[in-house]
C-alpha atoms as a PDB file:
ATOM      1  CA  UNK A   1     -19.620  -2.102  -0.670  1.00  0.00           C
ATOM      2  CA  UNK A   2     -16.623  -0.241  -0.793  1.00  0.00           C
ATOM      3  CA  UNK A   3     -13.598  -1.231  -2.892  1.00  0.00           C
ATOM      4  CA  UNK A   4      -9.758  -0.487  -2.828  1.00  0.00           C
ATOM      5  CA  UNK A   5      -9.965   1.315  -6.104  1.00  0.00           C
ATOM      6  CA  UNK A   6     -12.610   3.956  -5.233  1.00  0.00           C
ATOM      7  CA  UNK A   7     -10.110   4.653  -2.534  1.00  0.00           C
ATOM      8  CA  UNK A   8      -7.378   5.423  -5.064  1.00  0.00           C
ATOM      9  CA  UNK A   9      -9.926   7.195  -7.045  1.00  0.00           C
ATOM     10  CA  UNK A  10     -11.517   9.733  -4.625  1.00  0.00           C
ATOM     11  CA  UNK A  11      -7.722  10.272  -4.263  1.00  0.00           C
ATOM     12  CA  UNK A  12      -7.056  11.103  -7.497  1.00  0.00           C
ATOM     13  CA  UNK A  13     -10.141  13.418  -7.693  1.00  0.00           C
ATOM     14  CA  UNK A  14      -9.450  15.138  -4.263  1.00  0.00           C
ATOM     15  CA  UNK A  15      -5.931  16.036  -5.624  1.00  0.00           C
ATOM     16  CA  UNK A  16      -7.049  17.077  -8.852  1.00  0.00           C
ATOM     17  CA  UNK A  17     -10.045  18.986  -7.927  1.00  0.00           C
ATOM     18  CA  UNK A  18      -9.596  22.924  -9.160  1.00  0.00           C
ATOM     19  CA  UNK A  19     -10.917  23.806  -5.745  1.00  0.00           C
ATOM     20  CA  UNK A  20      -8.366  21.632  -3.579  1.00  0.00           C
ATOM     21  CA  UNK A  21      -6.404  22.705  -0.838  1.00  0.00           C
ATOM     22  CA  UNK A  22      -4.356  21.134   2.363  1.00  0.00           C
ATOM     23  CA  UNK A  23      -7.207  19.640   3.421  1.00  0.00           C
ATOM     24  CA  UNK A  24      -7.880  17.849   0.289  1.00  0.00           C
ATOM     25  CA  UNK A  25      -4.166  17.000  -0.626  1.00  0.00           C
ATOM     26  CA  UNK A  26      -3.588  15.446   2.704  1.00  0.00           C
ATOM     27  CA  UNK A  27      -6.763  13.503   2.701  1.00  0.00           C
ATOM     28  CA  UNK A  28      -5.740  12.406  -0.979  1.00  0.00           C
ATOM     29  CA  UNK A  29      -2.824  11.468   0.571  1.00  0.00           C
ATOM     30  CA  UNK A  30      -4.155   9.084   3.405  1.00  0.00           C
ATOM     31  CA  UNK A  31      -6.680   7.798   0.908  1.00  0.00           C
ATOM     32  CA  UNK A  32      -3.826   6.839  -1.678  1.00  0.00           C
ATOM     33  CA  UNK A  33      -2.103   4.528   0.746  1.00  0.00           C
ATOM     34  CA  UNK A  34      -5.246   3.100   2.381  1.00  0.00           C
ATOM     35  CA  UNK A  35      -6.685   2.073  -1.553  1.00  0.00           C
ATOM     36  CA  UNK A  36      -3.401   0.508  -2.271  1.00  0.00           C
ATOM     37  CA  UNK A  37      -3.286  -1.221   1.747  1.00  0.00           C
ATOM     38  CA  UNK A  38      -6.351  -3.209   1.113  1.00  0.00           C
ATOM     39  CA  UNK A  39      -5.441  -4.181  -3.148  1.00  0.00           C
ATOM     40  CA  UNK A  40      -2.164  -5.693  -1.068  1.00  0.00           C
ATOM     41  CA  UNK A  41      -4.387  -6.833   1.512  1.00  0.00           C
ATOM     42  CA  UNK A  42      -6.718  -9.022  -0.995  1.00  0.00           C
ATOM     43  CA  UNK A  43      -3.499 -10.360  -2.513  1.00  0.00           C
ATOM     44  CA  UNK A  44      -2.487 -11.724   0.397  1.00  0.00           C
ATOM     45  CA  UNK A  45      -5.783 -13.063   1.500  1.00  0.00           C
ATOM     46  CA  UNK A  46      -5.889 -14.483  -2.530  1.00  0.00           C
ATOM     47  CA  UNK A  47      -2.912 -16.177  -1.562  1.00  0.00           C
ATOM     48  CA  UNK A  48      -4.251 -18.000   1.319  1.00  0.00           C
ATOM     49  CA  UNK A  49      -2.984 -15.917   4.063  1.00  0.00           C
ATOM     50  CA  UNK A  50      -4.459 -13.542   6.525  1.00  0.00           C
ATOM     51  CA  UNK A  51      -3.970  -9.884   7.075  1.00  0.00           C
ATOM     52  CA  UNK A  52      -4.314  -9.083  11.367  1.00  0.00           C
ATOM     53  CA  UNK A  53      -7.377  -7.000  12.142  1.00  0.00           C
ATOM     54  CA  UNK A  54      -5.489  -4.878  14.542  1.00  0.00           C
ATOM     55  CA  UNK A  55      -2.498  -1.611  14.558  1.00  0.00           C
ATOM     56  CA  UNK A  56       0.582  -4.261  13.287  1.00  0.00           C
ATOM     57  CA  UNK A  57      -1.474  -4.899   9.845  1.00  0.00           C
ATOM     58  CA  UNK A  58       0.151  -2.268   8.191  1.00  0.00           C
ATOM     59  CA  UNK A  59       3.721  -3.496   8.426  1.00  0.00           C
ATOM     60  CA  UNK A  60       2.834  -7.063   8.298  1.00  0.00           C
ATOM     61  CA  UNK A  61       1.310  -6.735   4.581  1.00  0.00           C
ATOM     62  CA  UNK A  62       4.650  -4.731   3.554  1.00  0.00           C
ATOM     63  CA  UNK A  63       6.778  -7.247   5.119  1.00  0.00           C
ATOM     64  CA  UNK A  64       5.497 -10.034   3.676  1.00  0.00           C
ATOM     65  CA  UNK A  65       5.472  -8.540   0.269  1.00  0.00           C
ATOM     66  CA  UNK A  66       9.235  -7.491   0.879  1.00  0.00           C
ATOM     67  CA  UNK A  67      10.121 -10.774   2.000  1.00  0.00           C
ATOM     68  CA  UNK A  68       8.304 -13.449  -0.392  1.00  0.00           C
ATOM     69  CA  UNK A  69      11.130 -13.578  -2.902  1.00  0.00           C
ATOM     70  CA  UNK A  70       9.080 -12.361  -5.819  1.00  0.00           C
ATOM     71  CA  UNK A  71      10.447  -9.489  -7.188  1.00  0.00           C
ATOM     72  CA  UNK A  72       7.223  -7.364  -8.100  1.00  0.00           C
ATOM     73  CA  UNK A  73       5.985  -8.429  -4.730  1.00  0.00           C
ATOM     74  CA  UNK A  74       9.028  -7.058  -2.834  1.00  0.00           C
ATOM     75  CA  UNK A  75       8.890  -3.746  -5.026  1.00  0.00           C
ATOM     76  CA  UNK A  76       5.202  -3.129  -4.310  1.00  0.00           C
ATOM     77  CA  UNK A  77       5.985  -3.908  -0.778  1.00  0.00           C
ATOM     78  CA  UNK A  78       8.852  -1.206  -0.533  1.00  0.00           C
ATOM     79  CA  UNK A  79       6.166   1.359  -2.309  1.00  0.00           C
ATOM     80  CA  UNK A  80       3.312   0.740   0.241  1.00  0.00           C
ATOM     81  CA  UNK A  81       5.962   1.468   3.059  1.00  0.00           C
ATOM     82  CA  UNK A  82       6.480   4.622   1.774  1.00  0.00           C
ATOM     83  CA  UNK A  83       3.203   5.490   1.136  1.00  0.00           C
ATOM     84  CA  UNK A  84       2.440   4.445   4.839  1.00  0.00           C
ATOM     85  CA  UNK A  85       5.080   6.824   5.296  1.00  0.00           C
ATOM     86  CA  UNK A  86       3.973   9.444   3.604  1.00  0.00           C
ATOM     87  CA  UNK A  87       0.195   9.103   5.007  1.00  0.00           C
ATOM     88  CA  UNK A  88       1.090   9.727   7.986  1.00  0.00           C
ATOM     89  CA  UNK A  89       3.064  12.447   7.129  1.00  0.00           C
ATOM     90  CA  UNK A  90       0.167  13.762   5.951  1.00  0.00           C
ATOM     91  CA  UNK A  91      -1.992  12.425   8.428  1.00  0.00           C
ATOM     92  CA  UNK A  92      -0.004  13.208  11.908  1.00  0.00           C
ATOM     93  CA  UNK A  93       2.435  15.625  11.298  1.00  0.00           C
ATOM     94  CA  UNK A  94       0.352  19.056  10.484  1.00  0.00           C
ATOM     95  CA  UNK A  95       2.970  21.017  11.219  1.00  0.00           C
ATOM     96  CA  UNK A  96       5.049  19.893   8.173  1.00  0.00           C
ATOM     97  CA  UNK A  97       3.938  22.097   5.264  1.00  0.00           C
ATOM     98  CA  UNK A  98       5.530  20.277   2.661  1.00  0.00           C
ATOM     99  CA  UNK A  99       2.858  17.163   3.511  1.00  0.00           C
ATOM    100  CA  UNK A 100       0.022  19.561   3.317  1.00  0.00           C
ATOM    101  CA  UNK A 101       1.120  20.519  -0.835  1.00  0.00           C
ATOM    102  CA  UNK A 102      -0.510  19.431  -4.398  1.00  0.00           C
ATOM    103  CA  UNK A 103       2.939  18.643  -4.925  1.00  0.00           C
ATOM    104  CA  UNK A 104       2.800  15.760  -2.333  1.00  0.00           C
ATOM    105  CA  UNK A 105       0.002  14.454  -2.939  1.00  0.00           C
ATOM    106  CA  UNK A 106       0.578  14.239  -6.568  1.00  0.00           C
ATOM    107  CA  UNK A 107       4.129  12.523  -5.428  1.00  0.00           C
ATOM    108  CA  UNK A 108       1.803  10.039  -3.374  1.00  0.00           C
ATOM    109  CA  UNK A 109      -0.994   9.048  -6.155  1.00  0.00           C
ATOM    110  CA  UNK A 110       2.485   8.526  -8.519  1.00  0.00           C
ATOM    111  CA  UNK A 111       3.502   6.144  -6.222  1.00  0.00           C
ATOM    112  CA  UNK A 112       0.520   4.706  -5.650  1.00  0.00           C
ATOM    113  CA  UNK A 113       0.350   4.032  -9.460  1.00  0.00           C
ATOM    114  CA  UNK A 114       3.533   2.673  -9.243  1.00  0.00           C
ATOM    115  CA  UNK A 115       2.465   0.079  -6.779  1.00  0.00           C
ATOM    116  CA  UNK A 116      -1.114  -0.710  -8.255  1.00  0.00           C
ATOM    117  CA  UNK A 117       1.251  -1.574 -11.514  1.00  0.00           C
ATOM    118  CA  UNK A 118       3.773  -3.749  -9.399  1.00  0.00           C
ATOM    119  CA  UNK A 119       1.324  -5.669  -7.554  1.00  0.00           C
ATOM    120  CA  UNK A 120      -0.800  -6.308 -10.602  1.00  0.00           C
ATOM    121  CA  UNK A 121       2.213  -8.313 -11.862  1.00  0.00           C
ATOM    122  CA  UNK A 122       1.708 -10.363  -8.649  1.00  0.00           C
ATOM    123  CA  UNK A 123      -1.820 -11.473  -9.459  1.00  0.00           C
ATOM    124  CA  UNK A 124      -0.771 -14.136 -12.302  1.00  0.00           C
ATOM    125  CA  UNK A 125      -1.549 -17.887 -11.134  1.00  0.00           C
ATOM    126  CA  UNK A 126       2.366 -18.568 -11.176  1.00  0.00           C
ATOM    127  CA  UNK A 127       3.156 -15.594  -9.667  1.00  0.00           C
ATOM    128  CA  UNK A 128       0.718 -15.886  -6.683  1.00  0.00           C
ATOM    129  CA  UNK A 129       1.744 -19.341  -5.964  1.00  0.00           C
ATOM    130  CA  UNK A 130       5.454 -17.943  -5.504  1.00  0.00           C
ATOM    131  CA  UNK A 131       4.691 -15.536  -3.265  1.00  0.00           C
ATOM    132  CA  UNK A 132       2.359 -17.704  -1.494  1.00  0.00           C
ATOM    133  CA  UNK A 133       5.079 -20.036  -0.803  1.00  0.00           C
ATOM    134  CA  UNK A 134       7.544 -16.962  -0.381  1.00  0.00           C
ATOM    135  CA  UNK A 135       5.296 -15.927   2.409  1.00  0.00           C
ATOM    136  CA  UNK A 136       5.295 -19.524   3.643  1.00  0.00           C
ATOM    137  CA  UNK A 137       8.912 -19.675   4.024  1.00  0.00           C
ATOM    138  CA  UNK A 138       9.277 -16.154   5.681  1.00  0.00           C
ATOM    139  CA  UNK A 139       6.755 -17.126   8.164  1.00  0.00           C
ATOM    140  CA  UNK A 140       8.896 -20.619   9.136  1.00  0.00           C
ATOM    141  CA  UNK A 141      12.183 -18.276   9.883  1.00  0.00           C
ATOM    142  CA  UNK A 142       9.584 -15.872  12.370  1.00  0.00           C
ATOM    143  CA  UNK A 143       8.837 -18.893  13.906  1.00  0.00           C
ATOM    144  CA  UNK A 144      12.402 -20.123  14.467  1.00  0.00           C
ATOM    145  CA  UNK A 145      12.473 -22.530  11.458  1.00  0.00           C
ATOM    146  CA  UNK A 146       9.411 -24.642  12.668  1.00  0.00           C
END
């Protein structure tokens, strides 16, 4: 089976790779923020939550990172927004040359770095059981305070 970092690492070798080009910086891109999407994903899952299997999954994981009161969690959520941002930059907007350059996807794997080092913070017993109850709380205000 797959995992998260393999994601992060074909990215890093797509980007790399003497041979690269668009192609291979945008799809190091897309692969960037989908290996850091599911690490978040597990976290919250570790946590006790669950992650919809459907389009809003994407800004659910960022918002509850942003919005659990833990400080690494809130940063790693801001940096998976804008590598959502950025993939689909890469992903949807072919016209934009500047998504389709080493220089972006290099920009991209930096902040995925960035994120992978912020969320790792997150993992610590203590930690997890903050956000977990972060989340918790977050969750009661969506649903009017109930």
């Amino acid at each position: 089976m797959i995992t998260s970092e393999e994601f992060v690492r074909l990215a890093n070798r797509l980007a790399l790779a003497a041979s690269a080009g668009e192609v291979e910086w945008r799809t190091a891109v897309s692969r960037a923020y989908y290996g850091a999407f599911h690490l978040a994903s597990a976290l919250l899952e570790s946590a006790g939550g669950s992650v919809p299997d459907n389009p809003t999954a994407h800004a659910f994981v960022q918002r509850r990172l942003m919005e659990c009161g833990q400080e690494d969690a809130r940063q790693a959520g801001s940096l998976l927004k804008d590598l959502h941002s950025e993939r689909r930059k890469a992903d949807y907007k072919l016209k934009n040359a500047k998504a389709g350059t080493k220089e972006f996807a290099l920009y991209s794997l930096e902040t995925a770095e960035r994120f992978c080092s912020a969320l790792a913070a997150c993992a610590s017993a203590p930690n997890l059981s903050r956000i977990k109850v972060g989340i918790e709380e977050y969750e009661r205000k969506l649903d009017g305070g109930r």
